[in-house]
C-alpha atoms as a PDB file:
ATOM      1  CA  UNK A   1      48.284  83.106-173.901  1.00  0.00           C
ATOM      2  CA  UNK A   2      49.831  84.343-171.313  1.00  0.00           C
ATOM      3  CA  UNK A   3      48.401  86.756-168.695  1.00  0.00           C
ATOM      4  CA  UNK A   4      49.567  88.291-165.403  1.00  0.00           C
ATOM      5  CA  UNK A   5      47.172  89.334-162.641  1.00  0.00           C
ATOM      6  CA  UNK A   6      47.844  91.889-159.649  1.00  0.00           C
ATOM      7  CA  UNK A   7      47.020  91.319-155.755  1.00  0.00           C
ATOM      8  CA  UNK A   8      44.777  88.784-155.134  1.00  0.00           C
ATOM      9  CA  UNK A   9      44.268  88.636-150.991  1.00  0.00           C
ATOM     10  CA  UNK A  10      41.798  86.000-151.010  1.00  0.00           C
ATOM     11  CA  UNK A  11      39.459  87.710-153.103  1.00  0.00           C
ATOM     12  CA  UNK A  12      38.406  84.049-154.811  1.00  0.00           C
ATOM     13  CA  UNK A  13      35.102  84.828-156.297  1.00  0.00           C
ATOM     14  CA  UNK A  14      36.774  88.265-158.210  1.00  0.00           C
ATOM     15  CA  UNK A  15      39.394  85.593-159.267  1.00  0.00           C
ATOM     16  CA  UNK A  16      36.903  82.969-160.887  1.00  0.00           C
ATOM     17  CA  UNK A  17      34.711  86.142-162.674  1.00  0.00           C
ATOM     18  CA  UNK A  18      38.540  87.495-164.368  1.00  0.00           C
ATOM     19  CA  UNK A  19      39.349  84.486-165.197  1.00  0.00           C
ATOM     20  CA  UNK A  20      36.343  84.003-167.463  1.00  0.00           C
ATOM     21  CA  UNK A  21      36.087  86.903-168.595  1.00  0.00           C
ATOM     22  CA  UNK A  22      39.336  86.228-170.309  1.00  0.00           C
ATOM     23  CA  UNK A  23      37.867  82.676-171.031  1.00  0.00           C
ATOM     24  CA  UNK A  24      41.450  81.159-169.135  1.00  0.00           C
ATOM     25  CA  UNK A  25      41.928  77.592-170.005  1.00  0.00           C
ATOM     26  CA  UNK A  26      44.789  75.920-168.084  1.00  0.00           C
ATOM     27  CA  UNK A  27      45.749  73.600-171.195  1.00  0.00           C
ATOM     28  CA  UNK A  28      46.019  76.894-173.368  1.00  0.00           C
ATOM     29  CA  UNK A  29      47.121  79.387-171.319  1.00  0.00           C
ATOM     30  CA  UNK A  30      49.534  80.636-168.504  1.00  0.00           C
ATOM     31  CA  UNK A  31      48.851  82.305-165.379  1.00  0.00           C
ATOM     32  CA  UNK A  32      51.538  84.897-163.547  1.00  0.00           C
ATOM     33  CA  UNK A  33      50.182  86.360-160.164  1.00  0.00           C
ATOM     34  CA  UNK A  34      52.374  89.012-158.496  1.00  0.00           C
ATOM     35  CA  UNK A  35      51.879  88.363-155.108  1.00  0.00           C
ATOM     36  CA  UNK A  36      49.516  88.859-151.902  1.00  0.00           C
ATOM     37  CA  UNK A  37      47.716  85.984-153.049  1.00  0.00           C
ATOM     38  CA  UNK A  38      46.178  86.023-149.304  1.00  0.00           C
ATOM     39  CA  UNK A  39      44.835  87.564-146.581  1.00  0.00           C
ATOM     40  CA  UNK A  40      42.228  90.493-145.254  1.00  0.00           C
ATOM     41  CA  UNK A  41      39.533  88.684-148.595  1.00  0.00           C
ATOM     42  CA  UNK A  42      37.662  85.838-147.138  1.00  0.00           C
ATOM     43  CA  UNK A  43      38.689  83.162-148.914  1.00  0.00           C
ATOM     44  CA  UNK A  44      42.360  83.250-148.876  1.00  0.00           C
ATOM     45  CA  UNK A  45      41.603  78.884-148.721  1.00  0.00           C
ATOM     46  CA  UNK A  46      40.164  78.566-151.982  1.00  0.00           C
ATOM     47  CA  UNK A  47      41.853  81.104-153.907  1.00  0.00           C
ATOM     48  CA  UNK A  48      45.213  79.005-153.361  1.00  0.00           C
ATOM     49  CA  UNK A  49      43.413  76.099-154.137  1.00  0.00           C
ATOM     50  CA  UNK A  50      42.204  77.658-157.180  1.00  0.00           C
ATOM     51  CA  UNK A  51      45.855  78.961-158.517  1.00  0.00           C
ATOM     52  CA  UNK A  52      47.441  75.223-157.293  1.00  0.00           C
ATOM     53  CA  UNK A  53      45.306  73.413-158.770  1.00  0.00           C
ATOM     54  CA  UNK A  54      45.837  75.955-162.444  1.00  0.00           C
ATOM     55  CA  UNK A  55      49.340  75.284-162.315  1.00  0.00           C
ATOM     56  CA  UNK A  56      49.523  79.054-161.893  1.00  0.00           C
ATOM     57  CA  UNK A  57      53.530  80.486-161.504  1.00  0.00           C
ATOM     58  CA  UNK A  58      53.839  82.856-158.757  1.00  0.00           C
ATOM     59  CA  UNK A  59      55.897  85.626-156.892  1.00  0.00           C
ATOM     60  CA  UNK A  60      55.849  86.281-153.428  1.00  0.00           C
ATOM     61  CA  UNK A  61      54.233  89.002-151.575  1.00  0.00           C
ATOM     62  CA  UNK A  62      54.389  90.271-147.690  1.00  0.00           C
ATOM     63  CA  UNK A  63      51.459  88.958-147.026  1.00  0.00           C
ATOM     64  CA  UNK A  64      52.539  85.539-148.474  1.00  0.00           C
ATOM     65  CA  UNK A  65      55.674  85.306-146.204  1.00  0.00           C
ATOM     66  CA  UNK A  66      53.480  86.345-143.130  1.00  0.00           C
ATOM     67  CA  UNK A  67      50.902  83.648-144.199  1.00  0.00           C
ATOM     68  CA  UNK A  68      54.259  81.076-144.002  1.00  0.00           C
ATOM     69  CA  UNK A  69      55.272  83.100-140.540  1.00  0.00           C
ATOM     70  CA  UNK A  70      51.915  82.285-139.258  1.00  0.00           C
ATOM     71  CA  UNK A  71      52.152  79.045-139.947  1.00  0.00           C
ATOM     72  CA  UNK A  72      55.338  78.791-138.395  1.00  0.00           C
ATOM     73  CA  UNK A  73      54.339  79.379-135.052  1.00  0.00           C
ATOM     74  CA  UNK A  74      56.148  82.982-134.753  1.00  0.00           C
ATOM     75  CA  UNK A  75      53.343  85.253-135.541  1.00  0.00           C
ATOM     76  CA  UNK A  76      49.719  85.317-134.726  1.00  0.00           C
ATOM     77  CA  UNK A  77      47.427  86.438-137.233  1.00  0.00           C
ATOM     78  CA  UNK A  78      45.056  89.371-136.738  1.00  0.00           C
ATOM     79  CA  UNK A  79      41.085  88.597-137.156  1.00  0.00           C
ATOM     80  CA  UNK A  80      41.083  91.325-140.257  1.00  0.00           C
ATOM     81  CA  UNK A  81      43.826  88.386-142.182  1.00  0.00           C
ATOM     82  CA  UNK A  82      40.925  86.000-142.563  1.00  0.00           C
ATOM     83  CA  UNK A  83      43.802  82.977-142.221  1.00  0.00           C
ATOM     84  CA  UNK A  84      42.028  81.046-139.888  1.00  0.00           C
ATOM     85  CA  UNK A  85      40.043  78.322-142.951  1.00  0.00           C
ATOM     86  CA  UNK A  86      43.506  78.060-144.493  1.00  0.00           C
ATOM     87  CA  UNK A  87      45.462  77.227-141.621  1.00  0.00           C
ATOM     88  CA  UNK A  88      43.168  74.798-139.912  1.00  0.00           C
ATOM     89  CA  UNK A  89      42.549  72.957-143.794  1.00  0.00           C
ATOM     90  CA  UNK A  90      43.295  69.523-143.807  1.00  0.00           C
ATOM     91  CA  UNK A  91      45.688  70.281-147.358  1.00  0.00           C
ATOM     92  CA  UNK A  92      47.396  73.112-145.456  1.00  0.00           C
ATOM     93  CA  UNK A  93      50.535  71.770-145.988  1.00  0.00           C
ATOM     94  CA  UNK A  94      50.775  70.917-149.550  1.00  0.00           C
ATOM     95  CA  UNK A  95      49.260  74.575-149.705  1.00  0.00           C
ATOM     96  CA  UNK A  96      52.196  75.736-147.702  1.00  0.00           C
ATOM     97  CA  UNK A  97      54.714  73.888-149.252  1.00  0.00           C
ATOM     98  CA  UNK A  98      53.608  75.009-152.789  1.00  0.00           C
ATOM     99  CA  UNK A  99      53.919  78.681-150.948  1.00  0.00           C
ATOM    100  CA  UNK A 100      57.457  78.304-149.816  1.00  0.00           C
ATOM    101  CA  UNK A 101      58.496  77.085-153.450  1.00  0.00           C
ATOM    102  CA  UNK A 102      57.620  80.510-154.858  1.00  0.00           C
ATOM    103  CA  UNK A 103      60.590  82.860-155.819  1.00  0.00           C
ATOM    104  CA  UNK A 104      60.333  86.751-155.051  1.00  0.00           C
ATOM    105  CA  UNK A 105      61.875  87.788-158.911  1.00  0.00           C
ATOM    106  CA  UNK A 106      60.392  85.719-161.473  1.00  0.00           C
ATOM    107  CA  UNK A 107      61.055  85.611-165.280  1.00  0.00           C
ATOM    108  CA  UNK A 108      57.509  85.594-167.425  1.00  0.00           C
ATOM    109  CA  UNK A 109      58.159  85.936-171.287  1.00  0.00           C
ATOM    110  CA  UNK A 110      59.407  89.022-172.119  1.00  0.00           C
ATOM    111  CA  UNK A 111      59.003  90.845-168.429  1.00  0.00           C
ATOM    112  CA  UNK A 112      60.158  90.525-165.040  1.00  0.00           C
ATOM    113  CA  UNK A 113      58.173  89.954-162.489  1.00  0.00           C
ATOM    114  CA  UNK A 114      58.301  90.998-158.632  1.00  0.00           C
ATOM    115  CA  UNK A 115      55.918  92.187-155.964  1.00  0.00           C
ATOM    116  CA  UNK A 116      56.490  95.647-154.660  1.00  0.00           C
ATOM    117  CA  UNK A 117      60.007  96.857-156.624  1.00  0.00           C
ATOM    118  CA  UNK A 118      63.594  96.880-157.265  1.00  0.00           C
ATOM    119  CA  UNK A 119      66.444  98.656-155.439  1.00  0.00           C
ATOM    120  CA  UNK A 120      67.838 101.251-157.938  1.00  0.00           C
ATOM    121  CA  UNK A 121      71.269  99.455-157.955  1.00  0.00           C
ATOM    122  CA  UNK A 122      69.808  96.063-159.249  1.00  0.00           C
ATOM    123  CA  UNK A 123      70.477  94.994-162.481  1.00  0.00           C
ATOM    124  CA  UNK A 124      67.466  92.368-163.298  1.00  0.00           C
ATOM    125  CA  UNK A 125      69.828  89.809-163.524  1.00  0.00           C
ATOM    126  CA  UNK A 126      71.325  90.657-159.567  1.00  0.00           C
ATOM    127  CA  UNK A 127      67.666  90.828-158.072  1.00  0.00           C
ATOM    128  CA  UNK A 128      66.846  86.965-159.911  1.00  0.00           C
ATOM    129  CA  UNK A 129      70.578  86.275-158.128  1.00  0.00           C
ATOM    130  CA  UNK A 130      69.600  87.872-154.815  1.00  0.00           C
ATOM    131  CA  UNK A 131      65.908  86.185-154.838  1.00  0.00           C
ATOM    132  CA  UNK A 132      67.602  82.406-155.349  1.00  0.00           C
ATOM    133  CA  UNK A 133      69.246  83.263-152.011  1.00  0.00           C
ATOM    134  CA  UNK A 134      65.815  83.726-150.310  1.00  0.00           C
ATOM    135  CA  UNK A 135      64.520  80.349-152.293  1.00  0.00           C
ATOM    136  CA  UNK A 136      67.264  78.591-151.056  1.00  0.00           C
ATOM    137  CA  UNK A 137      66.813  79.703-147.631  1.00  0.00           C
ATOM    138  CA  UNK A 138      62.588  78.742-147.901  1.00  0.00           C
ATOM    139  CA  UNK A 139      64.012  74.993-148.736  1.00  0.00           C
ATOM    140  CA  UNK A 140      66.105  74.777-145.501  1.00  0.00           C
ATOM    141  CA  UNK A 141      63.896  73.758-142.786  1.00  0.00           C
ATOM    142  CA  UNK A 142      66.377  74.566-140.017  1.00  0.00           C
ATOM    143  CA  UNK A 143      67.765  77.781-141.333  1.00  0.00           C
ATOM    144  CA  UNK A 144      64.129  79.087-142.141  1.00  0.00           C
ATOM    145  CA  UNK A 145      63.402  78.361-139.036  1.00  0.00           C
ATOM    146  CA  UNK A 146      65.764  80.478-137.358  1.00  0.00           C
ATOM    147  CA  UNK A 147      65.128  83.113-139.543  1.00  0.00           C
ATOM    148  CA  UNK A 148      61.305  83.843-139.443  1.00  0.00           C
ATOM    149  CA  UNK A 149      61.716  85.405-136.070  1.00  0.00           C
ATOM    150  CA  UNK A 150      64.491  87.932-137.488  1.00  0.00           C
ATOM    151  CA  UNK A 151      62.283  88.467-141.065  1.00  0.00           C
ATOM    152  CA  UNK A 152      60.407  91.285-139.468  1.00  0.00           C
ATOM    153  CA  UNK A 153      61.782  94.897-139.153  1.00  0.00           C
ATOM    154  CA  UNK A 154      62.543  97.964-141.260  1.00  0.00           C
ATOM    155  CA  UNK A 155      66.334  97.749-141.005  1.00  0.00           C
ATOM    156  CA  UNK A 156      68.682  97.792-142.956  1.00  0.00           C
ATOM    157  CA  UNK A 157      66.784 100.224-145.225  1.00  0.00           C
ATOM    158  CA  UNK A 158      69.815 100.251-147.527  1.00  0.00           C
ATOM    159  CA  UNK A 159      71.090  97.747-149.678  1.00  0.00           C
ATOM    160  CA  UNK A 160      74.978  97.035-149.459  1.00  0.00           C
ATOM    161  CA  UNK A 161      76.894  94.232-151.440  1.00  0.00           C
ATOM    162  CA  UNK A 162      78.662  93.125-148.303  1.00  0.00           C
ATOM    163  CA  UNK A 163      75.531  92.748-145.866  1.00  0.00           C
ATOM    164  CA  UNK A 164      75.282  89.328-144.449  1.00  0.00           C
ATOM    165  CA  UNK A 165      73.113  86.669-142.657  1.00  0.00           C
ATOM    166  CA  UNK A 166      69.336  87.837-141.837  1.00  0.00           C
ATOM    167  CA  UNK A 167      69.937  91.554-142.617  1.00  0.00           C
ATOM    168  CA  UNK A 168      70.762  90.824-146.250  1.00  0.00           C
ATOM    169  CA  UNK A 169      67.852  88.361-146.258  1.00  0.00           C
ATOM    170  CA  UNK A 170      65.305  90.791-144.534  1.00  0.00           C
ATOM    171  CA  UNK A 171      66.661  93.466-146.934  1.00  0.00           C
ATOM    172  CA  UNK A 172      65.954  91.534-150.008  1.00  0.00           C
ATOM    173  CA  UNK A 173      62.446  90.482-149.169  1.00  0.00           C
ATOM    174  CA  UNK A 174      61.624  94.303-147.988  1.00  0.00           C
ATOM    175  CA  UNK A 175      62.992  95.540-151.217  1.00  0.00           C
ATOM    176  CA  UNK A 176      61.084  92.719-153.094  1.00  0.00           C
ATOM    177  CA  UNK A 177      57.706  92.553-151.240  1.00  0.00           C
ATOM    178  CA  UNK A 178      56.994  96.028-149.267  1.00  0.00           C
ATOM    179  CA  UNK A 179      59.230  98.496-151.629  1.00  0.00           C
ATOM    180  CA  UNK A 180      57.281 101.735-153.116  1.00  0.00           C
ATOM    181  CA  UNK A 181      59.437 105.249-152.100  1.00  0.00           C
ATOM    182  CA  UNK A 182      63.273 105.341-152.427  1.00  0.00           C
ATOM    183  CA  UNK A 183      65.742 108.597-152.083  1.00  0.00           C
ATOM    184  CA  UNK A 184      67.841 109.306-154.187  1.00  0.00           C
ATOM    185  CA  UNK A 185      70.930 107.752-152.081  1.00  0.00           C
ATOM    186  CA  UNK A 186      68.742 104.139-152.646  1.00  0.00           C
ATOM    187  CA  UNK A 187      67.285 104.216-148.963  1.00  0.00           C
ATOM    188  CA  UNK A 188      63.792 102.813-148.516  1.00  0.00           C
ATOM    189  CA  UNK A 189      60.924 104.529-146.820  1.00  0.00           C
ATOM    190  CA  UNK A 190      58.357 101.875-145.275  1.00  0.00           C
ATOM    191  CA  UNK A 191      56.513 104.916-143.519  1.00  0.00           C
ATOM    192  CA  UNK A 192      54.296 106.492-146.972  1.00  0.00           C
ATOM    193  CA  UNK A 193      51.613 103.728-148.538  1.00  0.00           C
ATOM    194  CA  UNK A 194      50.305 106.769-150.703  1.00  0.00           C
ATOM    195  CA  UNK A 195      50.493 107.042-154.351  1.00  0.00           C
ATOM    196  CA  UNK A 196      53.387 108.244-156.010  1.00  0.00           C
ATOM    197  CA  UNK A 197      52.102 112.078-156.433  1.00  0.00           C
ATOM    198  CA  UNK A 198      52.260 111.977-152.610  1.00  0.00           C
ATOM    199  CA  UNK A 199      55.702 111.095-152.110  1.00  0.00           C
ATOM    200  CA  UNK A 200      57.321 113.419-149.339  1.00  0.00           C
ATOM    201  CA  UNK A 201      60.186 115.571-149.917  1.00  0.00           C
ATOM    202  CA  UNK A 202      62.894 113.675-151.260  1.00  0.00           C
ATOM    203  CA  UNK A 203      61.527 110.588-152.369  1.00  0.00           C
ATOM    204  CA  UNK A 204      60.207 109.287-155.343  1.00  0.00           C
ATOM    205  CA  UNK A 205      58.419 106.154-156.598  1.00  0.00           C
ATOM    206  CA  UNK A 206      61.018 103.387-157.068  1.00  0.00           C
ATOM    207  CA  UNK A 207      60.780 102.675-160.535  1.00  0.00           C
ATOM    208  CA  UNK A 208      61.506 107.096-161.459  1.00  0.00           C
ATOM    209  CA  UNK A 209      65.020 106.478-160.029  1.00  0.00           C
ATOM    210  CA  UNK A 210      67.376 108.139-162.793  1.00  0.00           C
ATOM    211  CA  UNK A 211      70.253 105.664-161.594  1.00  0.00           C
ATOM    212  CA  UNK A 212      67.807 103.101-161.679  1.00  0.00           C
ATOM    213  CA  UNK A 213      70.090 100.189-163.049  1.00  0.00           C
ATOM    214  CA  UNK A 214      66.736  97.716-164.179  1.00  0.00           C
ATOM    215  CA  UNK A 215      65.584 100.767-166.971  1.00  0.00           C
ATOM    216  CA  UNK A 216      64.950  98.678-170.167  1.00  0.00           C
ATOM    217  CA  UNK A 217      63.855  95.804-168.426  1.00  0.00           C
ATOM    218  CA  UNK A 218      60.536  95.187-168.747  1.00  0.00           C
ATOM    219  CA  UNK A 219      58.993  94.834-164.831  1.00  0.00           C
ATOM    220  CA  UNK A 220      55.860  94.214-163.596  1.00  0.00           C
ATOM    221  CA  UNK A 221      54.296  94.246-160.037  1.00  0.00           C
ATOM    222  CA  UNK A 222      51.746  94.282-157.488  1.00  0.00           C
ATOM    223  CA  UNK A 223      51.477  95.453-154.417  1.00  0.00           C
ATOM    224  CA  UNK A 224      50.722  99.280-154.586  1.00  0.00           C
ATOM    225  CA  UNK A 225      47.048  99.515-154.877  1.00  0.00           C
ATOM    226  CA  UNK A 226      46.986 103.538-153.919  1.00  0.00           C
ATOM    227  CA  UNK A 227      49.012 103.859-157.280  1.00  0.00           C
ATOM    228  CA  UNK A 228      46.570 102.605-159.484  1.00  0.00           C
ATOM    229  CA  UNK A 229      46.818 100.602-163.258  1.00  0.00           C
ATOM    230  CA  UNK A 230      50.048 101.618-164.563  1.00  0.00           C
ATOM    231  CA  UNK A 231      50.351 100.320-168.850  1.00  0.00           C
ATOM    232  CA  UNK A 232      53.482 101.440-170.168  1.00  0.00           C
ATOM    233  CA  UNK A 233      55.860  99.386-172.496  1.00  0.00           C
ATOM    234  CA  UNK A 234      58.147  98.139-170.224  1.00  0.00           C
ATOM    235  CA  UNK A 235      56.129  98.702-167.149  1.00  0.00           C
ATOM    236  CA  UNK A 236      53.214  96.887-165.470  1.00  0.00           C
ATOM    237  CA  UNK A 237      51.284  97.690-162.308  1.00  0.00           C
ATOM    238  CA  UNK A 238      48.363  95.725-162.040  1.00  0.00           C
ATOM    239  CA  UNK A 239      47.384  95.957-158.120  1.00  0.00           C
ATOM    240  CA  UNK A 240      44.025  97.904-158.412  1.00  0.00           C
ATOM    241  CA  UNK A 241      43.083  97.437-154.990  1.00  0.00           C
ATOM    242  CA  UNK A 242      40.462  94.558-155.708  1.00  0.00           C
ATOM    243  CA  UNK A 243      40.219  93.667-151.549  1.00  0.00           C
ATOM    244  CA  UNK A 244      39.327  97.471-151.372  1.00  0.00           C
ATOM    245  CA  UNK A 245      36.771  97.209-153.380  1.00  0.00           C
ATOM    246  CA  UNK A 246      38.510  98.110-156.594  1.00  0.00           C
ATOM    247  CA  UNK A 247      39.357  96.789-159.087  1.00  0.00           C
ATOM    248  CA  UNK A 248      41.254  92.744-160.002  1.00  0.00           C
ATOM    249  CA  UNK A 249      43.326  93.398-163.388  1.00  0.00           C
ATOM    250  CA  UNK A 250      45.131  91.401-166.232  1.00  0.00           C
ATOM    251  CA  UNK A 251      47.182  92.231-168.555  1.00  0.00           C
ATOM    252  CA  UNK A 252      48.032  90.182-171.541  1.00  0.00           C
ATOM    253  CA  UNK A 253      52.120  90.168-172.814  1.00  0.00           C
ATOM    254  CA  UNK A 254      52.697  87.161-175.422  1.00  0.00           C
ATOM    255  CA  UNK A 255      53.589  87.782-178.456  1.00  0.00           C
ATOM    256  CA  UNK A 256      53.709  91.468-178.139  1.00  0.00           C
ATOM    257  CA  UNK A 257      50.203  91.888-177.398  1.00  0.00           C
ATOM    258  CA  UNK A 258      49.057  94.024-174.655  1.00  0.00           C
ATOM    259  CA  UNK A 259      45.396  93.632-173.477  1.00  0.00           C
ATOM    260  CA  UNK A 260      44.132  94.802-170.549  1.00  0.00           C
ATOM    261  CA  UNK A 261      41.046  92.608-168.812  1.00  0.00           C
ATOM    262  CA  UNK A 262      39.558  94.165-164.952  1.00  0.00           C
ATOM    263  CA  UNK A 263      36.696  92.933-163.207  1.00  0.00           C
ATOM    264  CA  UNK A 264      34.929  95.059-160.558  1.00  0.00           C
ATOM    265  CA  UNK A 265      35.220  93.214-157.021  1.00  0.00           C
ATOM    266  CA  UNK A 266      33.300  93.672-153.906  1.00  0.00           C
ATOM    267  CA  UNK A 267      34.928  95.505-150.719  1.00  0.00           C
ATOM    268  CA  UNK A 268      36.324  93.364-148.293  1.00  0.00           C
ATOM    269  CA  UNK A 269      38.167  95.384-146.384  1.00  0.00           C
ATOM    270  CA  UNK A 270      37.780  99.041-145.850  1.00  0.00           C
ATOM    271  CA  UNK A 271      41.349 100.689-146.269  1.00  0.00           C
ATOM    272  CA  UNK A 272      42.800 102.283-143.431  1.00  0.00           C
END
């Protein structure tokens, strides 16, 4: 069986109660996490531990890539990230590494997977394209290293073929890791973390783009808690704000099957 799970954020304990409660076993079934598998739950440490050692397939979040930031030595975490275990673990760097060999578009059977979205004028098979780009940059030591400083930043906030160098990197990962309000031209907004009935005049969740050129792929993500469990056929969103004190969900996709599995998890953060 396959299943999919939304944001984790170090919420281990929430993990371990989903995960029998749809009686997971790694030599029968698959595990697909969307992203945000750390920080602001307290036990960011043994939650990647957990999915390592499961053989789980991920994609990345922001919170990921800030985690491998961090690490890098050009960002300091904040006390509410909870990073501190993690980074000072003796394994940190077979944690790490495992990290930075994560894609940001991933193929599951039968659905795509990504963390926040899709620009309206990516096909699936351009944003898998576009996210080898950003793998290949995570295996190159030096270049990643010049890059982290540059990842951060809310510009370019529209996608153009011919962008080069760290603004069509930073552009990718925005699109693919912090995306949830586009106009109609494509642009990003970074500014509203609301759900999608409270989009400000002239934008509109990314996945109700009529030009969006990824309609009839299946997609599923993470990343917006505020919108809530979305179960249509060909789309998934599955983060119910479990660090909030929501909600952790599942959903079951193989062989056409569509189950839906959510465990109730205790606040560990209090939004805002």
């Amino acid at each position: 069986m396959d299943w999919l799970i939304g944001d984790l954020q170090g919420c281990d304990d929430a993990l371990g109660r989903l995960l029998a409660a749809v009686d997971f076993s790694p030599s029968r079934d698959r595990l697909w996490l969307l992203g945000d598998l750390v920080s602001r739950g307290p036990q960011s440490l043994a939650t990647l531990r957990r999915v390592v050692a499961l053989g789980a397939q991920a994609v990345l979040g922001n919170h990921d890539l800030h985690l491998l930031a961090v690490a890098a030595g050009v960002r300091k975490a904040k006390k509410s990230e909870q990073l501190d275990a993690l980074l000072q673990a003796p394994d940190r760097e077979l944690l790490l590494d495992w990290l930075r060999a994560r894609p940001l578009v991933a193929q599951a059977p039968g659905w795509l997977l990504v963390h926040a979205g899709l620009l309206p004028g990516w096909s699936a098979e351009q944003a898998l394209a576009l996210s080898a780009e950003v793998e290949a940059l995570l295996r190159d030591p030096q270049a990643l290293s010049a890059f982290w400083p540059q990842m951060y930043g809310n510009q370019p906030d529209l996608w153009r073929d011919e962008l080069q160098g760290p603004e069509r990197l930073r552009t990718i990962i925005n699109a693919c890791t912090r995306l949830r309000f586009v106009d109609l031209g494509g642009r990003m907004d970074f500014e509203t973390k609301e759900g999608a009935d409270a989009a400000p005049p002239g934008l509109l969740p990314w996945f109700e783009h009529p030009q969006r050129a990824s309609r009839g792929t299946p997609i599923a993500f993470g990343h917006w808690s505020t919108l809530g469990l979305i179960n249509q056929p060909d789309l998934l969103a599955l983060d119910t704000g479990c660090v909030w004190g929501g909600c952790l969900s599942a959903a079951r996709i193989d062989g056409g099957r569509r189950e839906i599995v959510q465990v109730r998890c205790e606040q560990a953060q209090k939004p805002g």
